[in-house]
Protein backbone atom coordinates (compact mmCIF):
# COMPACT_ATOMS: atom_id res chain seq x y z
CA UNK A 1 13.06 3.35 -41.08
CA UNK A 2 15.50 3.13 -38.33
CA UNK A 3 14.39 3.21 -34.94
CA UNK A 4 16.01 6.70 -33.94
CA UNK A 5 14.54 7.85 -37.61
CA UNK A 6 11.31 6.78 -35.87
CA UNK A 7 11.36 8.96 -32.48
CA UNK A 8 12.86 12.07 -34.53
CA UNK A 9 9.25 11.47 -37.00
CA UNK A 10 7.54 11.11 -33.63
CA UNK A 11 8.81 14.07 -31.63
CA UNK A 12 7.96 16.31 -35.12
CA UNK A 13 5.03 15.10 -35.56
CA UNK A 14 3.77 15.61 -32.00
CA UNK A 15 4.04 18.97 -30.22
CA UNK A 16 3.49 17.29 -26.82
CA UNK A 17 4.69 13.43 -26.62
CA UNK A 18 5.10 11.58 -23.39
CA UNK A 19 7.03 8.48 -23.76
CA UNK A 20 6.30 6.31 -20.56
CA UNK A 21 5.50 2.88 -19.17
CA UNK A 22 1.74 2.06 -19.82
CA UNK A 23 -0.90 4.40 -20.92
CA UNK A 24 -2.55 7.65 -19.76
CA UNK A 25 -5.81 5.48 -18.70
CA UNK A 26 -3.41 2.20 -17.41
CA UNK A 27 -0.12 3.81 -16.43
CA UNK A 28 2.48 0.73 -15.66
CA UNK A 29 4.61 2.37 -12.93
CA UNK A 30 4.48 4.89 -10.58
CA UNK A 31 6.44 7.86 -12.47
CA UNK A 32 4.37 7.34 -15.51
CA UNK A 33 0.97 7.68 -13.35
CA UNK A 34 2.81 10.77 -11.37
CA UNK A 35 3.34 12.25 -14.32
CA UNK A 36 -0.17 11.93 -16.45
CA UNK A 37 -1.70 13.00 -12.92
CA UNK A 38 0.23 16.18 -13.49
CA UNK A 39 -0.26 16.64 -17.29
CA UNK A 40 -4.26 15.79 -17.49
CA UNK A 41 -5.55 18.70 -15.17
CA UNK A 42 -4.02 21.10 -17.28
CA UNK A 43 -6.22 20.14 -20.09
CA UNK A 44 -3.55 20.06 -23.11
CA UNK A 45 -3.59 17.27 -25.22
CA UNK A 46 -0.96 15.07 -25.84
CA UNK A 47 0.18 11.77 -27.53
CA UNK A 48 2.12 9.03 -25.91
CA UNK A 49 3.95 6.10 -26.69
CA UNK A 50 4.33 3.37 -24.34
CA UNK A 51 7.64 2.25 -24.20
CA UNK A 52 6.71 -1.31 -22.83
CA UNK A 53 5.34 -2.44 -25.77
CA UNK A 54 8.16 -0.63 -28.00
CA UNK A 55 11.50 -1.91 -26.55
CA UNK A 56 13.47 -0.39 -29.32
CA UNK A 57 12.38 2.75 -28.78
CA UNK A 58 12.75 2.29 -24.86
CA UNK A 59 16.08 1.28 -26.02
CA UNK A 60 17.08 4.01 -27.90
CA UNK A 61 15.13 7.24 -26.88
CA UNK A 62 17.95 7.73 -23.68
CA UNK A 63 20.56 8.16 -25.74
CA UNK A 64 19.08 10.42 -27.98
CA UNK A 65 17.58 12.80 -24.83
CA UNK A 66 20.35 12.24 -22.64
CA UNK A 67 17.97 11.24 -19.94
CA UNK A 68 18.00 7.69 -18.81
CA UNK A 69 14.47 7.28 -17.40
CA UNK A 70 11.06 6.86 -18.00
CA UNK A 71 8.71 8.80 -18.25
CA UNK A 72 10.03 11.55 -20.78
CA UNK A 73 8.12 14.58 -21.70
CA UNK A 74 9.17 16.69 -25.14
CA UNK A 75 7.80 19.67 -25.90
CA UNK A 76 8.00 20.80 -29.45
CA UNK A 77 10.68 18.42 -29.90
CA UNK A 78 12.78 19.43 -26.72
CA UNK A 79 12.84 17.54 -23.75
CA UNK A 80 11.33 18.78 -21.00
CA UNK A 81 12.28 15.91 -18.11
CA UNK A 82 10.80 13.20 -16.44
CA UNK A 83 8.51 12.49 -13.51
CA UNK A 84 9.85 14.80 -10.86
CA UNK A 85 10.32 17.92 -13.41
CA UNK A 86 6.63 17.44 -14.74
CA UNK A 87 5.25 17.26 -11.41
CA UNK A 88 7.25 20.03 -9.94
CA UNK A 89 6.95 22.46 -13.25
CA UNK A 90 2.51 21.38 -12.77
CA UNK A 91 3.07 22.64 -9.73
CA UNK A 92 4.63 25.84 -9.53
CA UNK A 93 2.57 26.78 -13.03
CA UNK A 94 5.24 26.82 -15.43
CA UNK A 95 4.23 23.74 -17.41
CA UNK A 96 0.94 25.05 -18.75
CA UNK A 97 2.12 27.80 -20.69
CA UNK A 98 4.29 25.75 -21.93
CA UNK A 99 1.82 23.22 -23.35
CA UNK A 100 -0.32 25.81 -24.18
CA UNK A 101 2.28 27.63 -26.73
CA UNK A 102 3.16 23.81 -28.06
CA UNK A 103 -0.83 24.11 -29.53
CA UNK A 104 -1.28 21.16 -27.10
CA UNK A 105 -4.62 22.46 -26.45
């Protein structure tokens, strides 16, 4: 399976994936802990792949979402943005329903 064969089976198979740098419990940079921070109040739940321990995917994944930074947050397979746009969307209330409609409950 090729690696972009790989992320299109991930982002199908996951309604709500967050690639990023660490994990949700150990997040490796500041982004990727500004943007679980937003995400885990809401209470949806969501998978995650850390891109530090697949480079191949951290490789390929920009130029498949046209977005060259990490953290990235899909939604049912459509990119929602990175750090700034998850905090910012938390914020003014728009992410939640969002996640909620993903079944990322």
């Amino acid at each position: 399976m090729s690696t972009e064969d790989k992320i299109r089976k991930q982002l199908a198979e996951n309604p709500i994936i967050l690639y990023m740098k660490g994990t949700p419990e150990e997040p490796r940079c500041g982004f990727s802990r500004n943007a679980v921070e937003a995400l885990k109040p809401l209470g949806n739940s969501f998978a995650f792949v850390n891109v530090l321990e697949a480079p191949f995917i951290r490789e390929k994944l920009p130029n498949i979402s046209n977005w060259p930074t990490y953290p990235q947050l899909f939604v049912k397979g459509e990119l929602v943005g990175g750090s700034d746009v998850i905090v910012e969307m938390a914020e003014d209330g728009s992410l939640k329903p969002m996640l909620d409609a993903a079944g990322g409950a």
